[in-house]
PDB file of N, CA and C in Angstrom:
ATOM      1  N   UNK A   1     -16.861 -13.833  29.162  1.00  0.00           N
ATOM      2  CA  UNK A   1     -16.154 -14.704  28.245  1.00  0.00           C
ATOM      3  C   UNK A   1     -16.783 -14.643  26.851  1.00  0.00           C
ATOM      4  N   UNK A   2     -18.024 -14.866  26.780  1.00  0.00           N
ATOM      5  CA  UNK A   2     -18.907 -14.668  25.507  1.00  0.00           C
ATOM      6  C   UNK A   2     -18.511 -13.269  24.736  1.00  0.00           C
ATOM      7  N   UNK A   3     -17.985 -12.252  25.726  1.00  0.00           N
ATOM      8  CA  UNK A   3     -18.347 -10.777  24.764  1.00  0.00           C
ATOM      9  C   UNK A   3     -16.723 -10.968  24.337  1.00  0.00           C
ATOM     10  N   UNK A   4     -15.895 -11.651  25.122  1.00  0.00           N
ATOM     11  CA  UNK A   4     -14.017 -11.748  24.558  1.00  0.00           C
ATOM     12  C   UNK A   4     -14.470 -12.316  22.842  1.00  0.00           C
ATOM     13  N   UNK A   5     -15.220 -13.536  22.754  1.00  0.00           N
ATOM     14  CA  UNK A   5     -15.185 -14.515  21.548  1.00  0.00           C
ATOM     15  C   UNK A   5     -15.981 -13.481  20.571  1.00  0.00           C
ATOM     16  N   UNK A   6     -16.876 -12.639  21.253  1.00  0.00           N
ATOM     17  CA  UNK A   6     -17.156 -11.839  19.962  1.00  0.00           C
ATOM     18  C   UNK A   6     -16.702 -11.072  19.261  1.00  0.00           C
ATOM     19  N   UNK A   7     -15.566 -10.298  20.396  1.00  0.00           N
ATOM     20  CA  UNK A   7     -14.639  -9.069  19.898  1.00  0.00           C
ATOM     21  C   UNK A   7     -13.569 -10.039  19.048  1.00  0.00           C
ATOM     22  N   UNK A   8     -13.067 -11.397  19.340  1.00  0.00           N
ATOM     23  CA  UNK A   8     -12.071 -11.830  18.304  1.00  0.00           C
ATOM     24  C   UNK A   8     -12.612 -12.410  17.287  1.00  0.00           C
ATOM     25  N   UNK A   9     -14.263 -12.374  16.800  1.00  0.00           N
ATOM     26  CA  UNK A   9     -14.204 -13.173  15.987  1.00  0.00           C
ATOM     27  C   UNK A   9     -14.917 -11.817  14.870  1.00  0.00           C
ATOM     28  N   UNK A  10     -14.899 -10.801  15.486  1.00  0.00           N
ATOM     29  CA  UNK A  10     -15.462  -9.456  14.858  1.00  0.00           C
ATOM     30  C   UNK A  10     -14.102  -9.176  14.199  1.00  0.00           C
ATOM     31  N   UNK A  11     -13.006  -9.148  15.059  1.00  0.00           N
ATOM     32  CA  UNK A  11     -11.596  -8.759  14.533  1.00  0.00           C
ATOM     33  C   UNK A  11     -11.045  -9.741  13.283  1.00  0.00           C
ATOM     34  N   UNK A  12     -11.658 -11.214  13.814  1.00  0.00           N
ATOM     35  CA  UNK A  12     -11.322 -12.255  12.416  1.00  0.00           C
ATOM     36  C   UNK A  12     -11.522 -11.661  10.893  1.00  0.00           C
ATOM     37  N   UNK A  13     -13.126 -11.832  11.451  1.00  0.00           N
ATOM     38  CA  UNK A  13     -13.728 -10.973  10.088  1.00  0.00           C
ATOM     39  C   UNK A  13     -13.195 -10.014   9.495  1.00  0.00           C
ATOM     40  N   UNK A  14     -12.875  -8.455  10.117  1.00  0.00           N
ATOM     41  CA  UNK A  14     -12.323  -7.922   9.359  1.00  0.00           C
ATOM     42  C   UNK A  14     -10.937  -7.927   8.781  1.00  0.00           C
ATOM     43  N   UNK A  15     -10.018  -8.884   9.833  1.00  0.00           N
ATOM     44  CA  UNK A  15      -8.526  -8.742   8.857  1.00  0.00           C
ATOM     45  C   UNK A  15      -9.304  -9.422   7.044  1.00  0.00           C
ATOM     46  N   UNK A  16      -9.974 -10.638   7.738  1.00  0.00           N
ATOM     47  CA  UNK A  16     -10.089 -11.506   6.455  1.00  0.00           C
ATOM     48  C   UNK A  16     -10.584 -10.695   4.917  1.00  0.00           C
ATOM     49  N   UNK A  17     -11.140  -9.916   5.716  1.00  0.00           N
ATOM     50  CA  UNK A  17     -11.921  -8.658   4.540  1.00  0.00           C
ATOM     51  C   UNK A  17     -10.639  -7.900   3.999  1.00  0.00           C
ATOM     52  N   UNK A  18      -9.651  -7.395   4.987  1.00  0.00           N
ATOM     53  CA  UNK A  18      -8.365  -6.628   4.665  1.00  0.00           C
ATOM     54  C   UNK A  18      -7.533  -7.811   3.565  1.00  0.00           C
ATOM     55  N   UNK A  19      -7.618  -9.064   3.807  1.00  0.00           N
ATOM     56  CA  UNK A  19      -7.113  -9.922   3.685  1.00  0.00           C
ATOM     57  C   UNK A  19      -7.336 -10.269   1.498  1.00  0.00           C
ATOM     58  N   UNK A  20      -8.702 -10.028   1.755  1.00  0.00           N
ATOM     59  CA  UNK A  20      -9.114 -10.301   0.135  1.00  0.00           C
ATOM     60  C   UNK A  20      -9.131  -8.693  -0.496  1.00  0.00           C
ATOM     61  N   UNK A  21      -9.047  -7.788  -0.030  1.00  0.00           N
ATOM     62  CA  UNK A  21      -8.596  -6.606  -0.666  1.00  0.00           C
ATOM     63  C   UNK A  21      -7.636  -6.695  -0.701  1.00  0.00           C
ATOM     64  N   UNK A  22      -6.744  -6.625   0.355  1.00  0.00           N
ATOM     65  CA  UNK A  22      -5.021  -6.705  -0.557  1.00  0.00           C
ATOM     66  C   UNK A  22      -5.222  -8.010  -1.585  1.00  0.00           C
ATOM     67  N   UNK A  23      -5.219  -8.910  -1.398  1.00  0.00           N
ATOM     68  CA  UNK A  23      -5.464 -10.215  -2.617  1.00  0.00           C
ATOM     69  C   UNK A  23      -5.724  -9.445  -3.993  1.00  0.00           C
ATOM     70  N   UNK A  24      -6.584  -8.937  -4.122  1.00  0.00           N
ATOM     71  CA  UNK A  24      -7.119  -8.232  -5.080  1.00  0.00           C
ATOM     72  C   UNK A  24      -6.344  -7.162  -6.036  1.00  0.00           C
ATOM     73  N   UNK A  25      -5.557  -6.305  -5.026  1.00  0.00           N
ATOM     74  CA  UNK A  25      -4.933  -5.363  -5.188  1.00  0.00           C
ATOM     75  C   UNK A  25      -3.388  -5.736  -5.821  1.00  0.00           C
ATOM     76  N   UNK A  26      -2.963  -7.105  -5.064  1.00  0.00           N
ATOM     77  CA  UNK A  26      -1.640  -7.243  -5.535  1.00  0.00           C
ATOM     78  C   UNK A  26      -2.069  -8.290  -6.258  1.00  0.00           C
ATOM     79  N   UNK A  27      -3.135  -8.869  -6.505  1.00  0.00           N
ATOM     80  CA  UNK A  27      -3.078 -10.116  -7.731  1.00  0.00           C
ATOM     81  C   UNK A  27      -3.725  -9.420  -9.463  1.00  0.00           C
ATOM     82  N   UNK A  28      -4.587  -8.499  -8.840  1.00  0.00           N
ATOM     83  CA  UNK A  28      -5.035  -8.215 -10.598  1.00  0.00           C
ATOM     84  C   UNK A  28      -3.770  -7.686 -11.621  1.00  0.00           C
ATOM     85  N   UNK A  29      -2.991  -6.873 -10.986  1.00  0.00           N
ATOM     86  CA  UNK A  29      -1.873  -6.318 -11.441  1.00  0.00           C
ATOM     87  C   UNK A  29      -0.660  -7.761 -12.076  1.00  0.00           C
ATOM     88  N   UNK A  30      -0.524  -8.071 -11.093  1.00  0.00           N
ATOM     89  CA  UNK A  30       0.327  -9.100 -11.045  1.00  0.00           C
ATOM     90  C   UNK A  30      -0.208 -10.354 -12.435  1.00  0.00           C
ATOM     91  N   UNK A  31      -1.719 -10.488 -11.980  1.00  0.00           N
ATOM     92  CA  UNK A  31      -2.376 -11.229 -13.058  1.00  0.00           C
ATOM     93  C   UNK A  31      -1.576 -11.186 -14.251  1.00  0.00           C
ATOM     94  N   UNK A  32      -2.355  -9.878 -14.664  1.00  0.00           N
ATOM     95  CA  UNK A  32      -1.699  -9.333 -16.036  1.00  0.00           C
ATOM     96  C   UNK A  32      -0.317  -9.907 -16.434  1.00  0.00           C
ATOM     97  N   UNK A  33       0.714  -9.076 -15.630  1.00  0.00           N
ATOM     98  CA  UNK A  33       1.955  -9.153 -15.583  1.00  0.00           C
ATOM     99  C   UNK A  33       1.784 -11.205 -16.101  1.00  0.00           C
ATOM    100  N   UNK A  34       1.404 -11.911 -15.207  1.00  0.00           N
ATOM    101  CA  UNK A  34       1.524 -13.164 -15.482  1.00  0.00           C
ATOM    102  C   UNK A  34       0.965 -14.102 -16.781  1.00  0.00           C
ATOM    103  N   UNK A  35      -0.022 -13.185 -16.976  1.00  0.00           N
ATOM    104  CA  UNK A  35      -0.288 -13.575 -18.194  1.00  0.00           C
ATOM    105  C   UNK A  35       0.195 -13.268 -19.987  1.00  0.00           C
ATOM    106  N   UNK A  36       0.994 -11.765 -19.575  1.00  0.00           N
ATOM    107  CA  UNK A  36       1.687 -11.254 -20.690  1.00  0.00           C
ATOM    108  C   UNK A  36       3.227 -11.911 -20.714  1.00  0.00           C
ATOM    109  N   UNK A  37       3.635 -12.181 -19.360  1.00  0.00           N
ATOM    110  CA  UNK A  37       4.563 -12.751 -19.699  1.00  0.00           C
ATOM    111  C   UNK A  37       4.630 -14.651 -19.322  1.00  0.00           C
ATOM    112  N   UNK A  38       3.723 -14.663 -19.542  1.00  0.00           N
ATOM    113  CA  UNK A  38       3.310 -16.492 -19.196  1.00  0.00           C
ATOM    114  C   UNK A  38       4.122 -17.011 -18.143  1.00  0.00           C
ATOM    115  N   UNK A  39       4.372 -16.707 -17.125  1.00  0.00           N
ATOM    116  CA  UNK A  39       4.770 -17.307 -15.940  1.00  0.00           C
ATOM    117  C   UNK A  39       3.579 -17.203 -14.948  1.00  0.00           C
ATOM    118  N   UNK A  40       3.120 -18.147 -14.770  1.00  0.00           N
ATOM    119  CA  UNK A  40       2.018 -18.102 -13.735  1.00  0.00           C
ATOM    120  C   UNK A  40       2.403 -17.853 -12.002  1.00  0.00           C
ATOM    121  N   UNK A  41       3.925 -18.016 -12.026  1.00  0.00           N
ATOM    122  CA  UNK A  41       4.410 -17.880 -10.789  1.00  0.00           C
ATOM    123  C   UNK A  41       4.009 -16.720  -9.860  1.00  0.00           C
ATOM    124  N   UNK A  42       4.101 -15.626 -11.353  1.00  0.00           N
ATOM    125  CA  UNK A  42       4.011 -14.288 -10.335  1.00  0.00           C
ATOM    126  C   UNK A  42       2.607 -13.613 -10.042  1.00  0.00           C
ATOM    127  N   UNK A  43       1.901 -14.833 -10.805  1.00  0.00           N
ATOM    128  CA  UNK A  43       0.172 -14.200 -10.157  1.00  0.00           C
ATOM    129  C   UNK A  43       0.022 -14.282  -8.260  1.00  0.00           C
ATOM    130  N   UNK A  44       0.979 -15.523  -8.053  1.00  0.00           N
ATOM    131  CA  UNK A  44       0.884 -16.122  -6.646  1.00  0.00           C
ATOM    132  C   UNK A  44       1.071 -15.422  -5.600  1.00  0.00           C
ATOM    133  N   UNK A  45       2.410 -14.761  -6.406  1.00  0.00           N
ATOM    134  CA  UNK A  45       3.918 -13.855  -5.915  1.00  0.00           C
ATOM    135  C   UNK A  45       3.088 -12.671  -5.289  1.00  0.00           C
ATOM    136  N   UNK A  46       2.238 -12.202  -6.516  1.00  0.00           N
ATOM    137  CA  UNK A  46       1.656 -10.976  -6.232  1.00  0.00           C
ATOM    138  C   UNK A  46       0.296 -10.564  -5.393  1.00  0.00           C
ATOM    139  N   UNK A  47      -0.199 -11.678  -5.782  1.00  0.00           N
ATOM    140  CA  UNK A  47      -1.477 -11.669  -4.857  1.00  0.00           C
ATOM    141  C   UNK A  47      -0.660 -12.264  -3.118  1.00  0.00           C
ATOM    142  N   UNK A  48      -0.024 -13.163  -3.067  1.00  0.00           N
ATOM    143  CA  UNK A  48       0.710 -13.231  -1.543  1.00  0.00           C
ATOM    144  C   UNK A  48       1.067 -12.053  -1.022  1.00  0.00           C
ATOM    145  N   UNK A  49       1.984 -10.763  -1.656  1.00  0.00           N
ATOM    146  CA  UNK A  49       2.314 -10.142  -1.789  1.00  0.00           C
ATOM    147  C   UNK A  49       1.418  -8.828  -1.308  1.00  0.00           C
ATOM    148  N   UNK A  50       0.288  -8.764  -2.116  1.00  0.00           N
ATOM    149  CA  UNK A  50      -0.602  -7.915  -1.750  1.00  0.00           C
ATOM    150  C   UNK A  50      -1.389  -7.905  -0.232  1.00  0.00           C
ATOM    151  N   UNK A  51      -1.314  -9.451   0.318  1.00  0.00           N
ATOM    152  CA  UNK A  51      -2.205  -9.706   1.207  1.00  0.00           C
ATOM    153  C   UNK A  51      -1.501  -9.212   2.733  1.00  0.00           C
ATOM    154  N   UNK A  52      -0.077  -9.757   2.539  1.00  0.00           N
ATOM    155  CA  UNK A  52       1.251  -9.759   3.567  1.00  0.00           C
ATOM    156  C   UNK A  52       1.206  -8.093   3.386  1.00  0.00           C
ATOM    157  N   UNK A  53       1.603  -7.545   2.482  1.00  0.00           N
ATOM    158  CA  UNK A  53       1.401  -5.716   3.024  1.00  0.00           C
ATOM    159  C   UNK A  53       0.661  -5.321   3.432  1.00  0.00           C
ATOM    160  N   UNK A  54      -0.855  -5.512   2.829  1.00  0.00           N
ATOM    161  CA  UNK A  54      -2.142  -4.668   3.760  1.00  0.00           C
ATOM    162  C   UNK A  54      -2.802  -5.335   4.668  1.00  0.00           C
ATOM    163  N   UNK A  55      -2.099  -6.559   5.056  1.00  0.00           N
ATOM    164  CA  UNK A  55      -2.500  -6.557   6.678  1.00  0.00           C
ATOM    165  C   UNK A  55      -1.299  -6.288   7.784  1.00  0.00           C
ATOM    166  N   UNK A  56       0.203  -6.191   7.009  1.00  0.00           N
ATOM    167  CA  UNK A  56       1.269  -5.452   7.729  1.00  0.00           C
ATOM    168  C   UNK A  56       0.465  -4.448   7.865  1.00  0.00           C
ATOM    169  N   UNK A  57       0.086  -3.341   7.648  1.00  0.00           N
ATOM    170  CA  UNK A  57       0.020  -2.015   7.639  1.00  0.00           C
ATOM    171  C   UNK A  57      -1.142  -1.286   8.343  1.00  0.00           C
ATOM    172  N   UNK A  58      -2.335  -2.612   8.123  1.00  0.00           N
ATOM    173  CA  UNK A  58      -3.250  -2.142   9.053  1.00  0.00           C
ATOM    174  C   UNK A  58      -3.117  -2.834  10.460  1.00  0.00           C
ATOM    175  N   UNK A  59      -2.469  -4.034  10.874  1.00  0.00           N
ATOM    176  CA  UNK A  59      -1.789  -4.295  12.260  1.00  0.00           C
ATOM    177  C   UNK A  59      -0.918  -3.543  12.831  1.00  0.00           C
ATOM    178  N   UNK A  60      -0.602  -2.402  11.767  1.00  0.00           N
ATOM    179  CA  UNK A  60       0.274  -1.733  12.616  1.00  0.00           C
ATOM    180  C   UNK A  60       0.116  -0.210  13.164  1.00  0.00           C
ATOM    181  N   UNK A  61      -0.603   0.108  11.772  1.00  0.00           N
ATOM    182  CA  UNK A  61      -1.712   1.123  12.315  1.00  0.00           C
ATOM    183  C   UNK A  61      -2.819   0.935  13.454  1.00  0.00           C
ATOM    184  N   UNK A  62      -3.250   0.278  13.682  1.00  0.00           N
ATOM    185  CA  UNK A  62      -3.701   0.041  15.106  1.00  0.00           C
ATOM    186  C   UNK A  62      -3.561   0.040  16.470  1.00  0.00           C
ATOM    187  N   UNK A  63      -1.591  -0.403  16.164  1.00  0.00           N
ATOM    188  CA  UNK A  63      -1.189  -0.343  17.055  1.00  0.00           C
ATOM    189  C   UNK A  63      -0.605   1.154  17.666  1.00  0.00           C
TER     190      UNK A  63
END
């Protein structure tokens, strides 16, 4: 039972890591975008955005 909680909390960790690289990836861009055109909406848009694709992609690559 102990070695199950380690393998899911090893797996936690890394989506969460996948999790702030996409963040990163779809918010700096997006940043910009939000700040040149002063809608702060789409910093949100984009960093959500970034996070929802690269952990689509590596859940699915796995599989």
């Amino acid at each position: 039972m102990n070695e199950i909680v380690k393998a899911n909390k090893k797996n936690s960790l890394k989506y969460l890591g996948w999790a702030l690289v996409g963040g990163l990836i779809g918010g700096i861009p997006a940043e910009f975008i939000a700040y040149v055109t002063d809608i702060d909406a789409i910093a949100a848009m984009g960093t959500a955005g970034g996070v929802l694709v690269l952990l689509n992609k590596k859940i699915n690559n796995e599989k």
